[in-house]
N, C-alpha and C. Protein backbone atom coordinates (compact mmCIF):
# COMPACT_ATOMS: atom_id res chain seq x y z
N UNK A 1 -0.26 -47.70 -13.12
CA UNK A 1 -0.28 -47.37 -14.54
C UNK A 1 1.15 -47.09 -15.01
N UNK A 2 1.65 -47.73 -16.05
CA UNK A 2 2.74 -47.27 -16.71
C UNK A 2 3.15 -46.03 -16.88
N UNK A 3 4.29 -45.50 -16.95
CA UNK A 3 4.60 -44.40 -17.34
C UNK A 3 5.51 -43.98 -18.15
N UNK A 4 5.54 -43.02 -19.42
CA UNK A 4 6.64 -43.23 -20.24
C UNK A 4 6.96 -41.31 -20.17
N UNK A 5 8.08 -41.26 -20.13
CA UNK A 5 8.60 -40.11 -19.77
C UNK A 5 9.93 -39.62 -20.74
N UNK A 6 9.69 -38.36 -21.36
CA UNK A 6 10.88 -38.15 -22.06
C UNK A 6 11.63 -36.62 -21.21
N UNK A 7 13.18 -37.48 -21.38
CA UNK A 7 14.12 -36.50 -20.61
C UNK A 7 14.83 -36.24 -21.37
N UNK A 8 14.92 -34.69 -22.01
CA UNK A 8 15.44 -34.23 -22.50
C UNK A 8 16.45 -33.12 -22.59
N UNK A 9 17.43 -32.40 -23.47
CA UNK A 9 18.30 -31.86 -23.59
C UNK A 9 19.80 -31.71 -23.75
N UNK A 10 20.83 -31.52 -23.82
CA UNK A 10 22.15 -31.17 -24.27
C UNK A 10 22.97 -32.19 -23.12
N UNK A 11 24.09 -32.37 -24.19
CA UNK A 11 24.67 -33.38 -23.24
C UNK A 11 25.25 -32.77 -22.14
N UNK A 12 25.35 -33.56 -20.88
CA UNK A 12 25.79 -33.76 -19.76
C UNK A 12 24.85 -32.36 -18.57
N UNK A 13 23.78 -33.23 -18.82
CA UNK A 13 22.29 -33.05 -18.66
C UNK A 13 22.03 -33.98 -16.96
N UNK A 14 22.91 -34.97 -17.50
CA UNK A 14 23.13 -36.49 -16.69
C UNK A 14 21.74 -37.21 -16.61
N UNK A 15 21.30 -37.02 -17.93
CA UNK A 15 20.14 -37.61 -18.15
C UNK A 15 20.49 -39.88 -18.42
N UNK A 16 21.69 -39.69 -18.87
CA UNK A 16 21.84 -41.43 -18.71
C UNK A 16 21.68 -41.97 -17.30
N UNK A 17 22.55 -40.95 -16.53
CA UNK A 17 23.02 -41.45 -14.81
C UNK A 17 21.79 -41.30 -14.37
N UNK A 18 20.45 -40.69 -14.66
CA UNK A 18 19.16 -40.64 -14.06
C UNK A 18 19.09 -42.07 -14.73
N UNK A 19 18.53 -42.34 -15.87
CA UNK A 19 17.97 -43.41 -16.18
C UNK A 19 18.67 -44.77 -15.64
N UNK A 20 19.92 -44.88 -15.22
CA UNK A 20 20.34 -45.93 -14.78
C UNK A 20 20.43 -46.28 -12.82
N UNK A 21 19.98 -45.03 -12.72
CA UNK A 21 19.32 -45.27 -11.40
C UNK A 21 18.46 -44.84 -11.02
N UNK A 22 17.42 -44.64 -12.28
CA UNK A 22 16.06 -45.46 -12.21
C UNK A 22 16.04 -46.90 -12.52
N UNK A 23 16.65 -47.66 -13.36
CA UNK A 23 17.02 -48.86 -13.61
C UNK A 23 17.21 -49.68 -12.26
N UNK A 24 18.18 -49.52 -11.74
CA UNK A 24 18.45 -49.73 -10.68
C UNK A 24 17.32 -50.18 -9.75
N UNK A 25 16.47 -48.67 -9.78
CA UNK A 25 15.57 -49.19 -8.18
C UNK A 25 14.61 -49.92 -9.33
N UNK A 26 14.34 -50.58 -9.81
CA UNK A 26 13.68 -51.33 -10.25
C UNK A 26 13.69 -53.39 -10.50
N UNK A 27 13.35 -54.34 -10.14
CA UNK A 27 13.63 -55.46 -9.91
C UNK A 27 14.18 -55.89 -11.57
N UNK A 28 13.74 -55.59 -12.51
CA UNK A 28 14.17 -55.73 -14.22
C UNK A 28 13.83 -54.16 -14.78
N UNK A 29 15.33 -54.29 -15.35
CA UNK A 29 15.24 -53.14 -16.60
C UNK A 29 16.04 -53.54 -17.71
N UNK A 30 16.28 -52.57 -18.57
CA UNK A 30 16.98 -52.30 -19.66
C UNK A 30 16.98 -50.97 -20.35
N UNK A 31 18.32 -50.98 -20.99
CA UNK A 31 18.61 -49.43 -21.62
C UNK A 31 19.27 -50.18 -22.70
N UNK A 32 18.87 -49.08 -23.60
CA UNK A 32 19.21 -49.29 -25.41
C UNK A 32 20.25 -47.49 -25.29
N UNK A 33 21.62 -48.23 -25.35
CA UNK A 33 22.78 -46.75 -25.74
C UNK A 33 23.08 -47.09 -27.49
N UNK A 34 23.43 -45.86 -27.76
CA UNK A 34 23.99 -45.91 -29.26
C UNK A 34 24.93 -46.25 -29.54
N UNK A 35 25.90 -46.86 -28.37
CA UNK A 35 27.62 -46.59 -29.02
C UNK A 35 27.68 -48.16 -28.13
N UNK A 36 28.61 -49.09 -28.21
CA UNK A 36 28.94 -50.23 -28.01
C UNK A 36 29.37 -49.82 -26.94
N UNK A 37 30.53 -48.64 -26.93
CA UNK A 37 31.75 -48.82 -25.73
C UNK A 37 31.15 -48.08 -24.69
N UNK A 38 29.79 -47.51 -24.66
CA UNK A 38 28.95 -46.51 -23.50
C UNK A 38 28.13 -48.01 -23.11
N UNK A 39 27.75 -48.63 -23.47
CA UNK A 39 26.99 -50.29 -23.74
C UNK A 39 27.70 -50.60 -22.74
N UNK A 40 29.14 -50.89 -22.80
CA UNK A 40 30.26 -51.69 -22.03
C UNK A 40 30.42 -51.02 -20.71
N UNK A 41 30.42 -49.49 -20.60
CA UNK A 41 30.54 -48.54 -20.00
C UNK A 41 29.06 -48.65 -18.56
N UNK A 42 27.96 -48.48 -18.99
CA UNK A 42 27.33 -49.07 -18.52
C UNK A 42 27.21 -50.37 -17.94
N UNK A 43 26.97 -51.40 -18.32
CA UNK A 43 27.29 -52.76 -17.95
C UNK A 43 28.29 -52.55 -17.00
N UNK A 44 29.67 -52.14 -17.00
CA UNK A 44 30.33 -52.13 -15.78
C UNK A 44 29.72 -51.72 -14.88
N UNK A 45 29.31 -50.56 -14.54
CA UNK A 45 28.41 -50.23 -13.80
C UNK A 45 27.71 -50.50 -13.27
N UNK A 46 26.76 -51.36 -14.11
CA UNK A 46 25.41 -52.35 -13.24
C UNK A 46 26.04 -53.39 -12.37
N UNK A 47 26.92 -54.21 -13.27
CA UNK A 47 27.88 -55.43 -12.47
C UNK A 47 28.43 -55.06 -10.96
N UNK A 48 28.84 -53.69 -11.13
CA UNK A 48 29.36 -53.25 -10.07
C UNK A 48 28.26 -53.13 -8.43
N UNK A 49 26.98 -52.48 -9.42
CA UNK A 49 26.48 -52.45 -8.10
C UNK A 49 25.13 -53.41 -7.92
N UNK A 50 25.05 -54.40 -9.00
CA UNK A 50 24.12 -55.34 -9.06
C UNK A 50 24.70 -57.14 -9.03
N UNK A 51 26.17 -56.99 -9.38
CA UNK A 51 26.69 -58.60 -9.91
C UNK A 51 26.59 -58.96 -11.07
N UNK A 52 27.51 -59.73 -11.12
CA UNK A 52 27.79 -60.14 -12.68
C UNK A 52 26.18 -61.09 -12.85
N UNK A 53 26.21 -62.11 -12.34
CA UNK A 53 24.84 -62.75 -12.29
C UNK A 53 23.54 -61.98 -12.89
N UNK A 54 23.47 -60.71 -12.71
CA UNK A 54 22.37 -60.10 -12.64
C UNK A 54 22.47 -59.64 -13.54
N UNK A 55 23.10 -59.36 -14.43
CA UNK A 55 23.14 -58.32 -15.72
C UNK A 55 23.93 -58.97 -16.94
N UNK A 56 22.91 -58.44 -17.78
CA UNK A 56 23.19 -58.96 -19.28
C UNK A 56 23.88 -57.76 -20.01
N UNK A 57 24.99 -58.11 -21.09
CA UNK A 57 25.52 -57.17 -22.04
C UNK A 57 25.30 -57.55 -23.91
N UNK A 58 24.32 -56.87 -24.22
CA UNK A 58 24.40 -57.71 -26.12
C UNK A 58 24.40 -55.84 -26.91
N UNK A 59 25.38 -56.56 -27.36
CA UNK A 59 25.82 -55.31 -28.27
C UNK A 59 25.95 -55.67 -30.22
N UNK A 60 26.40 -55.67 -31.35
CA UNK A 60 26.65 -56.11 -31.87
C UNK A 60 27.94 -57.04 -31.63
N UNK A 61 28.81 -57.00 -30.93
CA UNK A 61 30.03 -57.18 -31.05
C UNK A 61 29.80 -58.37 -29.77
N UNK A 62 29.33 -58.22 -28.58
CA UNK A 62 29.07 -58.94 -27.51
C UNK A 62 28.06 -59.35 -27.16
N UNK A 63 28.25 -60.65 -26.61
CA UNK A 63 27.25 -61.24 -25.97
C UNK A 63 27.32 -61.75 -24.69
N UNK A 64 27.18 -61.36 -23.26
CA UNK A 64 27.34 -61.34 -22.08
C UNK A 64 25.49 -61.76 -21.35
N UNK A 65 24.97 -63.03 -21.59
CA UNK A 65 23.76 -63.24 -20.88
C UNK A 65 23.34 -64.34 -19.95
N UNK A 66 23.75 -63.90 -18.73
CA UNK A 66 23.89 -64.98 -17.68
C UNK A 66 22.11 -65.20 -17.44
N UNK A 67 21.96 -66.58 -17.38
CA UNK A 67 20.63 -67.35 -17.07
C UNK A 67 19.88 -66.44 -15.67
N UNK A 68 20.85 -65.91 -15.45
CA UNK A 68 19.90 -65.17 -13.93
C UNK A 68 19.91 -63.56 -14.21
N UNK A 69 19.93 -63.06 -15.41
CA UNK A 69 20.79 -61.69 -16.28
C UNK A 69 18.63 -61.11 -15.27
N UNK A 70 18.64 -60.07 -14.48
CA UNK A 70 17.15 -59.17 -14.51
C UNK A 70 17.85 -57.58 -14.89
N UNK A 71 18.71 -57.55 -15.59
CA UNK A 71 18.89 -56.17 -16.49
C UNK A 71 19.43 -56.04 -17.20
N UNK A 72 19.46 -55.83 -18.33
CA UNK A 72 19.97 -56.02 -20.19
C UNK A 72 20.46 -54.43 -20.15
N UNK A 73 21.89 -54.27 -20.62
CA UNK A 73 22.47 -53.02 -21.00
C UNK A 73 22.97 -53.59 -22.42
N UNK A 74 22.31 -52.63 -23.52
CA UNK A 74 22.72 -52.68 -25.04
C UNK A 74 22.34 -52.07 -25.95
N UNK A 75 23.15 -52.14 -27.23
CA UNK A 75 22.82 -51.14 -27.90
C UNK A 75 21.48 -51.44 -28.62
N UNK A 76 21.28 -50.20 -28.81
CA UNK A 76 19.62 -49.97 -29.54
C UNK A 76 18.83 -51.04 -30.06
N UNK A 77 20.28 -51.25 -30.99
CA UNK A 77 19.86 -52.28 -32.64
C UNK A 77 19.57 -53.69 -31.66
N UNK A 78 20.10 -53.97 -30.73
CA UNK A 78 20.30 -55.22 -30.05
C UNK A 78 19.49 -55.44 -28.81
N UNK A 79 18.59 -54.65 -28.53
CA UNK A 79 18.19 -54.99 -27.45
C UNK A 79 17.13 -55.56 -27.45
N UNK A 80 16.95 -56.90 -26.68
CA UNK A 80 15.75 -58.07 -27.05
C UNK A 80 14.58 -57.57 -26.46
N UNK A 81 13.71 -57.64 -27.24
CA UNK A 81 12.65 -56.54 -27.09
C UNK A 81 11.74 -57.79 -26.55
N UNK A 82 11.71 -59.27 -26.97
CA UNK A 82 10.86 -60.16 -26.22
C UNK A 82 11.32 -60.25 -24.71
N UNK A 83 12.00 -59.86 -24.20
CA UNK A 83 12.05 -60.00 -22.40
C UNK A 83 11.89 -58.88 -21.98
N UNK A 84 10.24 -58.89 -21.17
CA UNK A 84 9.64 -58.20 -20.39
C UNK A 84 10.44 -57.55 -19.04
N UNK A 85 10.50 -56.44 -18.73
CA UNK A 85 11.00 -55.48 -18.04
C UNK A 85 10.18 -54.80 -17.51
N UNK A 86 10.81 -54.08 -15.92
CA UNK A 86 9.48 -53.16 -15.38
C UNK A 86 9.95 -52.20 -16.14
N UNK A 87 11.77 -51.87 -16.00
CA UNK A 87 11.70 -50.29 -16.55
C UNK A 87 12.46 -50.40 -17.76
N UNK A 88 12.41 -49.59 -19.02
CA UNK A 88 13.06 -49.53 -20.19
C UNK A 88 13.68 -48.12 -20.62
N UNK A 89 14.38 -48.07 -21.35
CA UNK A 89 15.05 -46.71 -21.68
C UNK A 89 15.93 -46.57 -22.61
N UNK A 90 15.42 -45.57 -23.84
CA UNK A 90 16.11 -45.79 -24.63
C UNK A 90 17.24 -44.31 -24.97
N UNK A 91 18.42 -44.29 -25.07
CA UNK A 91 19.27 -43.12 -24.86
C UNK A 91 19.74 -42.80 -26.39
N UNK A 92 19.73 -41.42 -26.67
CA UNK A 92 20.01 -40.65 -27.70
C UNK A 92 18.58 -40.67 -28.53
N UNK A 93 17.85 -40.67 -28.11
CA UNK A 93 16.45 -40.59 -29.09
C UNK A 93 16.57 -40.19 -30.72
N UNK A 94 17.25 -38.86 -30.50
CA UNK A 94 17.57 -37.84 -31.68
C UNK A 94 18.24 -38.53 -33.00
N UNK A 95 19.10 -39.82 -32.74
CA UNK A 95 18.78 -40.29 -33.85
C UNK A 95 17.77 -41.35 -34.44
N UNK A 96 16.84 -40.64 -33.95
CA UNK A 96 15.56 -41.56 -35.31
C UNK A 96 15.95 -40.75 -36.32
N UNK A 97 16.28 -39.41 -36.54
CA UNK A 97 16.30 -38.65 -37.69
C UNK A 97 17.35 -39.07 -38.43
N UNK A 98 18.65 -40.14 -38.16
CA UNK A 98 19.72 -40.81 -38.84
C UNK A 98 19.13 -41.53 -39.68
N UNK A 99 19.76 -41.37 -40.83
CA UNK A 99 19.52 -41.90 -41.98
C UNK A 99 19.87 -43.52 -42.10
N UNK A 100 20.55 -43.96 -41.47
CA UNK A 100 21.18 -45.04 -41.15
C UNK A 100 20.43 -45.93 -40.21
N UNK A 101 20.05 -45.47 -39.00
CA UNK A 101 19.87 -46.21 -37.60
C UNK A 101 18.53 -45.49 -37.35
N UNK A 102 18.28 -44.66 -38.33
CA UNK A 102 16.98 -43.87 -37.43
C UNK A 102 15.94 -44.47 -37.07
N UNK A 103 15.46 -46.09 -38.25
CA UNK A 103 14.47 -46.69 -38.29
C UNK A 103 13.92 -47.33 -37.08
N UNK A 104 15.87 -47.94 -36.47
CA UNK A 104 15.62 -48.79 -35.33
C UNK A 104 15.16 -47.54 -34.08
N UNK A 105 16.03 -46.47 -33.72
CA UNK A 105 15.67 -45.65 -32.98
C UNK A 105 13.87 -45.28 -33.10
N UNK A 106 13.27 -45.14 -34.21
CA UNK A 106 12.29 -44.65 -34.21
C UNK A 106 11.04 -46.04 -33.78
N UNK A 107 11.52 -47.44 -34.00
CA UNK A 107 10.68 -48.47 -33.47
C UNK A 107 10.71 -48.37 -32.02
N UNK A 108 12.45 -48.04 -31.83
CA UNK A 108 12.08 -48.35 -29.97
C UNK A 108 11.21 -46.85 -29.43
N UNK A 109 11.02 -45.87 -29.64
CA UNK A 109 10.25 -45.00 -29.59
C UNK A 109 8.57 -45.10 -29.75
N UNK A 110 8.62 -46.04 -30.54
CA UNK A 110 7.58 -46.45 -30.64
C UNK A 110 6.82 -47.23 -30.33
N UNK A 111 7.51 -48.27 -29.85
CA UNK A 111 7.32 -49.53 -29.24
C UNK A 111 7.65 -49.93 -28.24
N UNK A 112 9.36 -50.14 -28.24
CA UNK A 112 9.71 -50.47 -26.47
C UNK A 112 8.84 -49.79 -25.18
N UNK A 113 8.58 -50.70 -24.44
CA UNK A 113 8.20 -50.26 -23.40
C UNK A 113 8.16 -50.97 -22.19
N UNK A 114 8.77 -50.22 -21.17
CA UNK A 114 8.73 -51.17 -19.72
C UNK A 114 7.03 -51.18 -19.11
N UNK A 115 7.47 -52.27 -18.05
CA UNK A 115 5.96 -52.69 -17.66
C UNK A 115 5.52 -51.49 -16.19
N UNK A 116 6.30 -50.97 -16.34
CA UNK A 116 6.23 -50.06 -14.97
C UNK A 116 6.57 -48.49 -15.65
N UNK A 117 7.89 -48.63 -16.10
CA UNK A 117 8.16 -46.86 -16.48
C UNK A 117 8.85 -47.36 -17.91
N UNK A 118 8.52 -46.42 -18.53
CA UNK A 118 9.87 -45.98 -20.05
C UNK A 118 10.37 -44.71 -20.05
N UNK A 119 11.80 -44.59 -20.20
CA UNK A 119 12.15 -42.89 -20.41
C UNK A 119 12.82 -43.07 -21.70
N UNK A 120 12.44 -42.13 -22.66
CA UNK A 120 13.20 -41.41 -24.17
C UNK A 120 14.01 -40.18 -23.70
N UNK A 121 15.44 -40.68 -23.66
CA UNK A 121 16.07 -40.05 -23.38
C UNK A 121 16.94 -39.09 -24.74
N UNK A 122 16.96 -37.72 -24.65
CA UNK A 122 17.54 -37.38 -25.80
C UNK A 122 17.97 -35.93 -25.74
N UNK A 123 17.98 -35.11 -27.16
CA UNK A 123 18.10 -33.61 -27.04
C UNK A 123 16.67 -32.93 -27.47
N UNK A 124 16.79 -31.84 -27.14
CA UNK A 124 15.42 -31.50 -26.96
C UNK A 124 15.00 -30.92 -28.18
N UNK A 125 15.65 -31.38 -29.25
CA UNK A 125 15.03 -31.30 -30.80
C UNK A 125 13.72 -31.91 -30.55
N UNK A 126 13.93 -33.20 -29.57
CA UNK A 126 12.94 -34.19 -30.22
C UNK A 126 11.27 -34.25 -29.21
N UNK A 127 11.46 -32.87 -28.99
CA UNK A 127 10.12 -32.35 -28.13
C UNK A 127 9.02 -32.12 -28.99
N UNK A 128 9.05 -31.35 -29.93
CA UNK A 128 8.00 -31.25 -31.17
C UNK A 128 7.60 -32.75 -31.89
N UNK A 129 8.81 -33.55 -32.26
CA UNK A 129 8.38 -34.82 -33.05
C UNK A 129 7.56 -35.93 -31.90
N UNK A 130 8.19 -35.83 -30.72
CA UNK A 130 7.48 -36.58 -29.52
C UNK A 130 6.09 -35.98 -29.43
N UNK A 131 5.73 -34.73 -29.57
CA UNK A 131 4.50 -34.42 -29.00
C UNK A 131 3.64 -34.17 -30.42
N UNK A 132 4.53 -34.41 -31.86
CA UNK A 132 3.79 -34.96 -32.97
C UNK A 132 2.87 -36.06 -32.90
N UNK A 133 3.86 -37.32 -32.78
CA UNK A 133 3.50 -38.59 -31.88
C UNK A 133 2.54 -38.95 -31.17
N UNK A 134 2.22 -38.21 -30.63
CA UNK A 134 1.11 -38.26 -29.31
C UNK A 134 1.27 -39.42 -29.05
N UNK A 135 2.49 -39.66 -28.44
CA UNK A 135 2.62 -40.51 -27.40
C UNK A 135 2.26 -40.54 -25.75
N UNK A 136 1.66 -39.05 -25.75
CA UNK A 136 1.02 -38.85 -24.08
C UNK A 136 2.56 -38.67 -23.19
N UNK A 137 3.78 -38.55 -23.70
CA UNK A 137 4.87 -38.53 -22.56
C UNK A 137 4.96 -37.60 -21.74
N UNK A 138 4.94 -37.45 -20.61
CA UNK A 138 5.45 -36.45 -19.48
C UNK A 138 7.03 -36.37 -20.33
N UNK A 139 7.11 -34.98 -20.12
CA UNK A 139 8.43 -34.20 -20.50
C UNK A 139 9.53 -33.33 -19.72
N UNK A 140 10.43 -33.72 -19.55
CA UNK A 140 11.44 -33.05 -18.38
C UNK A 140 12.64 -32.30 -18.88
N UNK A 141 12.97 -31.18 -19.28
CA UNK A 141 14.26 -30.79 -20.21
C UNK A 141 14.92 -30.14 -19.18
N UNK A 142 15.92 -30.72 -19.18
CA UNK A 142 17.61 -30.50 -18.39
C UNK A 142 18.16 -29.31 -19.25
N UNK A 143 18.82 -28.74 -18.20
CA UNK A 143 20.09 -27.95 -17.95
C UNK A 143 20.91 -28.61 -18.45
N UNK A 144 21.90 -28.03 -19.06
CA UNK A 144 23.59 -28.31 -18.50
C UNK A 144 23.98 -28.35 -17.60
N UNK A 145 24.86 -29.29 -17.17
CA UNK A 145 25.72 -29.09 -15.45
C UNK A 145 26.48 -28.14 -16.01
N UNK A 146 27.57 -27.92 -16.64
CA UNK A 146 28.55 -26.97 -16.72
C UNK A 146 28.53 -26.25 -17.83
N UNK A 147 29.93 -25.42 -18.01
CA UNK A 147 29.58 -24.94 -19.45
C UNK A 147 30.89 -25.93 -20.30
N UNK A 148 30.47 -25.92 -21.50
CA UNK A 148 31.31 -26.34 -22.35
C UNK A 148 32.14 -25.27 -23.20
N UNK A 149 33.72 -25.56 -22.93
CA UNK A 149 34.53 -24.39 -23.87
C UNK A 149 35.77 -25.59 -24.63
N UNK A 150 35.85 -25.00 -25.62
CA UNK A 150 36.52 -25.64 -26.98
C UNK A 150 38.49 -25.52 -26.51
N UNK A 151 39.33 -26.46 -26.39
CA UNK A 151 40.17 -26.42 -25.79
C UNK A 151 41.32 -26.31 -27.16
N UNK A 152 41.07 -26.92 -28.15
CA UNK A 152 41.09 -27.10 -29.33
C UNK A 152 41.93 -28.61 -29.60
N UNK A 153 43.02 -28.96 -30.51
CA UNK A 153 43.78 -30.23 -30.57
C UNK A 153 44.38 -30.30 -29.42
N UNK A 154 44.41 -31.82 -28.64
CA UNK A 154 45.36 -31.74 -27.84
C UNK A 154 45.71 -33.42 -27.53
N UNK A 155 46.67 -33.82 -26.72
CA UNK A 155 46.89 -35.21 -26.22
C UNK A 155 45.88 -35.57 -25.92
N UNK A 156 45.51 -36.92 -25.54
CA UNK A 156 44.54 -37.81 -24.60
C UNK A 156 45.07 -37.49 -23.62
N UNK A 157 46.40 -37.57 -23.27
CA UNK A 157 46.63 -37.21 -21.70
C UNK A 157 46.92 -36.25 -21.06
N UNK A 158 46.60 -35.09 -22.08
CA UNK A 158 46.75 -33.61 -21.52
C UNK A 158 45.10 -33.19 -21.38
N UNK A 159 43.97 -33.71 -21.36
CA UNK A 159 42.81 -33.33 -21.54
C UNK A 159 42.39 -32.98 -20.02
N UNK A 160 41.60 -32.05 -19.59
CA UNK A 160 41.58 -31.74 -18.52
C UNK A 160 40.20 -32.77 -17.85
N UNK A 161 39.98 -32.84 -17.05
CA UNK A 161 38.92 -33.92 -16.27
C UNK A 161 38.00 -33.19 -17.21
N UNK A 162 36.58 -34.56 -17.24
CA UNK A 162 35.39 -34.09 -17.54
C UNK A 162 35.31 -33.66 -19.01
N UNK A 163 36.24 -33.79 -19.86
CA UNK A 163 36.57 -33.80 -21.57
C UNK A 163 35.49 -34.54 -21.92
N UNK A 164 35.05 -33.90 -23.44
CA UNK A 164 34.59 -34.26 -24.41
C UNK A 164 35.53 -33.97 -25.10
N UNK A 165 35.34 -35.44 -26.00
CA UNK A 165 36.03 -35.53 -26.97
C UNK A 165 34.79 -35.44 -28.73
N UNK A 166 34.94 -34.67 -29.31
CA UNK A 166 34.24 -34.51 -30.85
C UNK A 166 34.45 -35.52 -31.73
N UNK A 167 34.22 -36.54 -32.07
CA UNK A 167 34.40 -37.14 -33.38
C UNK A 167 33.17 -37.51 -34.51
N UNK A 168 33.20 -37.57 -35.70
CA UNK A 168 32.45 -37.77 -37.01
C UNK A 168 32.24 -38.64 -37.90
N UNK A 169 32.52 -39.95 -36.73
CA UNK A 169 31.94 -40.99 -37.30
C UNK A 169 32.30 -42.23 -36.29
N UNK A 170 31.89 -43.19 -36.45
CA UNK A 170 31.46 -44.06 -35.28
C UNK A 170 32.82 -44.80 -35.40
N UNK A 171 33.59 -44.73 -36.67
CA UNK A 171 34.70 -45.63 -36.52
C UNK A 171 35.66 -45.20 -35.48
N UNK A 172 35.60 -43.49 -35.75
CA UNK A 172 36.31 -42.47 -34.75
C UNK A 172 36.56 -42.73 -33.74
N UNK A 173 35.18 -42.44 -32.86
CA UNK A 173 34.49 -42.56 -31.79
C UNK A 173 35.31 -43.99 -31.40
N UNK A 174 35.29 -45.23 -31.69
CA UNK A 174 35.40 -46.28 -31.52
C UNK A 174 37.11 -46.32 -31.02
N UNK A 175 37.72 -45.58 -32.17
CA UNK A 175 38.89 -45.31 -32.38
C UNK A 175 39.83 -44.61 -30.64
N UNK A 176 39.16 -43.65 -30.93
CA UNK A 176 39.26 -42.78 -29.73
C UNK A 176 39.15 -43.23 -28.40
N UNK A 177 37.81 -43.95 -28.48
CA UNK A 177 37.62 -44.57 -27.03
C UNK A 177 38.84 -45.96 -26.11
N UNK A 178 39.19 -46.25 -27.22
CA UNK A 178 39.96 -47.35 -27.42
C UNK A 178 41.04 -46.59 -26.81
N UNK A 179 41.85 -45.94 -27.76
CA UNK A 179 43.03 -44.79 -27.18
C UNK A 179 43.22 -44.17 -25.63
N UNK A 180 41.66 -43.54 -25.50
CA UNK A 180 41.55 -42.99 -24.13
C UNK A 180 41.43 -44.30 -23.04
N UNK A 181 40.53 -45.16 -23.50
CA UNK A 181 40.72 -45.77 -21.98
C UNK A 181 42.32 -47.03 -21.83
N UNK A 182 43.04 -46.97 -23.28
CA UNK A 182 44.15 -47.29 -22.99
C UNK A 182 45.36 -46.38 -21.98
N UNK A 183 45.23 -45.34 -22.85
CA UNK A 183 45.96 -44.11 -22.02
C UNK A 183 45.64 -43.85 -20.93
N UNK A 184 44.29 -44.02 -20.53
CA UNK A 184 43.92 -43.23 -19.06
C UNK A 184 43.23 -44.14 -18.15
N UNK A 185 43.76 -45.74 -18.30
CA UNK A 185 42.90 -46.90 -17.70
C UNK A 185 41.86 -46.72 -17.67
N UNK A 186 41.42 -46.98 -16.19
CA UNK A 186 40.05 -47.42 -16.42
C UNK A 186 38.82 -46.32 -15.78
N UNK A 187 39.71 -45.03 -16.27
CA UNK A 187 38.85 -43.72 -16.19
C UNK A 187 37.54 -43.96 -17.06
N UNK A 188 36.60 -43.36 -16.86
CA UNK A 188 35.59 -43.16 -17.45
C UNK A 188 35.63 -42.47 -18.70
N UNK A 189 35.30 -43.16 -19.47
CA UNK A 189 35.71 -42.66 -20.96
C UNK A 189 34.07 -41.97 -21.56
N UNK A 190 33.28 -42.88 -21.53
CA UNK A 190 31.79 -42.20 -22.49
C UNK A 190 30.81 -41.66 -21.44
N UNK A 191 29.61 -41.36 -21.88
CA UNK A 191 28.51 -41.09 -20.92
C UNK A 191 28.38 -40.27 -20.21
């Protein structure tokens, strides 16, 4: 029997790094991220420990889909919902409530689903609207691994390991990511 499971709570929960190795032990998956360059971020990842062969990347911006692709990493808006998967997963749940993107977030919530497992991955706002839903999900809410303290302005390359970076709007974000993984190669920038 299928199973759809929501994992929830505050970031760095390492609720993505669960879902992508659940992905993993699975023969086909896919994950829907919100941000292009966590999209890309991912995808390296799979390539790494699956092959380029094996994994697909469609983002708005990219299109990476090799004829032998059994796992699709992409963003939300983009992820082809006609190719069947055992496992599916969709990350940042919390914005269905975006005014912008919420619609698509709130279809794959609604709809996507792997043929084996689904996880709604998110913050744990979205425990009441999920169990509005009655979608039947088993529910798992994470911890924090660490604590988070406010360092305030500083360089990209004075940031201490394990940084979050804050930004307020996606151009930002975009902006930023760009910066950091110029400045700091091919460190791990999102996720």
């Amino acid at each position: 029997m299928p199973t759809l499971k929501a994992i929830l709570g505050p970031t760095n929960t390492g609720k993505t790094h669960y879902a992508i190795e659940r992905m993993l032990g699975h023969g086909t998956g896919m994950i829907g991220l919100p941000l292009r360059l966590l999209a890309r971020e991912i995808y390296d990842r799979v390539v790494a420990a699956k092959g380029a062969s094996a994994c697909a990347l469609i983002t708005g911006e990219e299109r990476i889909e090799p004829p032998t692709a059994r796992y699709w990493v992409c963003t939300v808006e983009s992820m082809p919902l006609h190719q069947q998967v055992d496992f599916l997963a969709v990350d940042e749940i919390q914005l269905a409530e975006d005014r912008d993107r919420g619609h698509v977030f709130t279809d794959r919530i609604l709809n996507a689903r792997g043929r084996s497992e689904t996880l709604l991955l998110g913050a744990e706002t979205m425990r009441a609207p999920l169990r509005e839903l009655d979608l039947h999900a088993e529910t798992d809410i994470r911890e924090r691994f660490s604590e988070l303290r406010h360092v305030g302005p500083t360089k990209v390359t004075k940031l201490p390991k394990r940084s979050a970076i804050v930004a307020f709007s996606a151009e930002e974000v975009y902006a930023i990511g760009e910066l950091a993984a110029q400045t700091l190669g091919h460190r791990r920038v999102f996720g």
